[in-house]
Protein backbone atom coordinates (compact mmCIF):
# COMPACT_ATOMS: atom_id res chain seq x y z
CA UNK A 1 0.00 0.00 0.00
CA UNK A 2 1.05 3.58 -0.94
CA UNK A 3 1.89 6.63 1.77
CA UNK A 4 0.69 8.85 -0.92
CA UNK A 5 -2.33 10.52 0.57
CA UNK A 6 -3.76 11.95 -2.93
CA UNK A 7 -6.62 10.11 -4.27
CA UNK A 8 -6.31 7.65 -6.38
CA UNK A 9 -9.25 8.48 -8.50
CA UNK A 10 -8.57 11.82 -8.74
CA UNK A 11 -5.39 11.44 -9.77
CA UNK A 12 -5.68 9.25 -12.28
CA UNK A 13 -8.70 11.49 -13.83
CA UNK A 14 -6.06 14.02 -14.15
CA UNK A 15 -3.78 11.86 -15.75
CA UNK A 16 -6.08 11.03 -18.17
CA UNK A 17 -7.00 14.36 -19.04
CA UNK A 18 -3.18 15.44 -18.61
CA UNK A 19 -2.66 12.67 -21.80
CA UNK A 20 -6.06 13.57 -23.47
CA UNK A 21 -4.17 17.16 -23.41
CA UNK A 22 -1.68 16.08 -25.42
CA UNK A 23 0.62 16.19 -21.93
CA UNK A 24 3.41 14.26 -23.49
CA UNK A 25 3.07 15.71 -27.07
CA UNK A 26 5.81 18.41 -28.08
CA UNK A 27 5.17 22.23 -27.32
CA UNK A 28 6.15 24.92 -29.52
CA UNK A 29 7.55 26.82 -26.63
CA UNK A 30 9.75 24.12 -25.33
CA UNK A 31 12.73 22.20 -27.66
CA UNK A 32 11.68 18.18 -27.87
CA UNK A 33 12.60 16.15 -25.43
CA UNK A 34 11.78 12.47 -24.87
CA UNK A 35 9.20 11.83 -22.42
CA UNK A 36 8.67 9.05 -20.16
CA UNK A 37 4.87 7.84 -19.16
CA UNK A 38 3.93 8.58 -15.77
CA UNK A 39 7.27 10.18 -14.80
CA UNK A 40 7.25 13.22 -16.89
CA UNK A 41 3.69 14.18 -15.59
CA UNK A 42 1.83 15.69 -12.87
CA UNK A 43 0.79 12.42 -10.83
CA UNK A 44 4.44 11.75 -10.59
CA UNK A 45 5.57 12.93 -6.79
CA UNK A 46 9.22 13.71 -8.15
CA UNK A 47 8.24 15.40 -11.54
CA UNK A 48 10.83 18.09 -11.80
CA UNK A 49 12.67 16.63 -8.41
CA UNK A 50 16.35 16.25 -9.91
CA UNK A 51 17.13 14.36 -6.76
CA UNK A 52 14.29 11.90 -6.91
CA UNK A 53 13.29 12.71 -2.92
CA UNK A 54 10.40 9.94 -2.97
CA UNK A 55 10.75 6.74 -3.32
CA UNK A 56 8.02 4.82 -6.22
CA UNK A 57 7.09 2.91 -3.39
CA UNK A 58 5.29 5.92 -1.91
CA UNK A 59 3.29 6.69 -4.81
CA UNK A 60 -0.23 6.01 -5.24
CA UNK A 61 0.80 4.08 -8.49
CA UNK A 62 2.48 1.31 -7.00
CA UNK A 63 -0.89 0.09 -5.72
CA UNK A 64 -1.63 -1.17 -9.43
CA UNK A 65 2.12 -2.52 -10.50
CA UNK A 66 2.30 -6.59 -9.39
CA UNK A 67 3.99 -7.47 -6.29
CA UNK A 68 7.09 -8.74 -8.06
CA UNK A 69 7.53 -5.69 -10.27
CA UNK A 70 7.62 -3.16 -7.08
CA UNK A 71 11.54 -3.32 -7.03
CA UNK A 72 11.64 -2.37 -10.26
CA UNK A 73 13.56 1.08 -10.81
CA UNK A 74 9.74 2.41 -12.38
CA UNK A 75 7.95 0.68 -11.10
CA UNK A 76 4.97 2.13 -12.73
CA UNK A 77 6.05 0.97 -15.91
CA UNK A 78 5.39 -2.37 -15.26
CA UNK A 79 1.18 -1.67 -14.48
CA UNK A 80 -0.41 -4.34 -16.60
CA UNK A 81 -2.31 -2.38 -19.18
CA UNK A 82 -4.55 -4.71 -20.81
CA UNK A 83 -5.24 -8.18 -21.13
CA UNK A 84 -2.36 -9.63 -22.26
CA UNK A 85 -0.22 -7.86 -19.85
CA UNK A 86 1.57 -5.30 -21.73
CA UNK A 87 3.38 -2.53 -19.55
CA UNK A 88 4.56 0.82 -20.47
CA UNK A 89 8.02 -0.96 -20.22
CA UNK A 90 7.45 -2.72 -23.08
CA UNK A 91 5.41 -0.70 -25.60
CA UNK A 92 8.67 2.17 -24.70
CA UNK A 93 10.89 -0.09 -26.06
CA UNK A 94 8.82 0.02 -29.71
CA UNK A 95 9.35 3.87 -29.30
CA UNK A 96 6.01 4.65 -30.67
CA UNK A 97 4.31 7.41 -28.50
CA UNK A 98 1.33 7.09 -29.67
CA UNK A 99 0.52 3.62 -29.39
CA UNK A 100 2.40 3.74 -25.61
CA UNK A 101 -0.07 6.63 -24.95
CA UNK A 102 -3.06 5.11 -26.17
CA UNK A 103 -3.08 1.87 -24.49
CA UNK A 104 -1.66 3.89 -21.23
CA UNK A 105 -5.57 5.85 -21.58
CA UNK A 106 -7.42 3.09 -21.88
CA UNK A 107 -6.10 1.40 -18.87
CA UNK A 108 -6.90 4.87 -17.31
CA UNK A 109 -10.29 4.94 -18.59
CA UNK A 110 -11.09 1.17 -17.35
CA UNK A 111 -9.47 1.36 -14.18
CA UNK A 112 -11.80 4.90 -13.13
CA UNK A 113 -14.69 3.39 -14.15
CA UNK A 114 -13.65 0.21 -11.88
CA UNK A 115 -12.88 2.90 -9.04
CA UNK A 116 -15.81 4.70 -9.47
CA UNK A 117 -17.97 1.48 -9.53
CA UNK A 118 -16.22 0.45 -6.49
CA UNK A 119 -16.82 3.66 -4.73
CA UNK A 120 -20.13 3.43 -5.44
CA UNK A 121 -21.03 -0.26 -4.57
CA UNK A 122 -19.54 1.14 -0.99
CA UNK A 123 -21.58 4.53 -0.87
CA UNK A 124 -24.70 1.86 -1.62
């Protein structure tokens, strides 16, 4: 379990609509730089920490990557995104964006609508 106190939910709906954005894409005020899924963005707790002062294992994100993937350097890249179990560490290494970012949103998209579900089963 996660010390990150954000939640979940929300973050991930603003992940979603951080991507949806075009988050990752390239900006005409800044040169291009490769981007990494997750870490480059606002539900990462060390975006724009140099120093990396969190640990993944205190982010809200490790709740979803499997037990034996936690040790993992990023961690988060290895959050099964569908159902044959590809990760963000895998579709990175195809260096297509696009197809990275696309599966990463519909992951998103089925795992709020689980949440949400969930949340409301409980409210019931």
């Amino acid at each position: 379990m996660s010390e990150d106190d954000r939640d979940s939910l929300e973050v991930l709906k603003a992940e979603l609509e951080f991507i949806e954005k075009g988050g990752y894409g390239r900006s005409v005020k800044t040169p291009w730089q490769p981007t990494s899924v997750f870490q480059d963005s606002p539900s990462c707790l060390n975006l724009g920490d140099i120093e990396r002062s969190h640990p993944c294992n205190e982010c809200l994100l490790i709740d979803f990557v499997p037990q034996e993937e936690r040790t993992e350097d990023v961690p988060c890249h290895h959050i099964p995104l569908d159902s044959t179990g590809r990760t963000i560490d895998e579709l990175e290494w195809n260096e297509n964006q696009r197809e990275t970012e696309d599966a990463v949103k519909n992951w998103l998209r089925a795992t709020i609508k689980r949440l949400e579900e969930e949340r409301l089963a409980k409210a019931v």
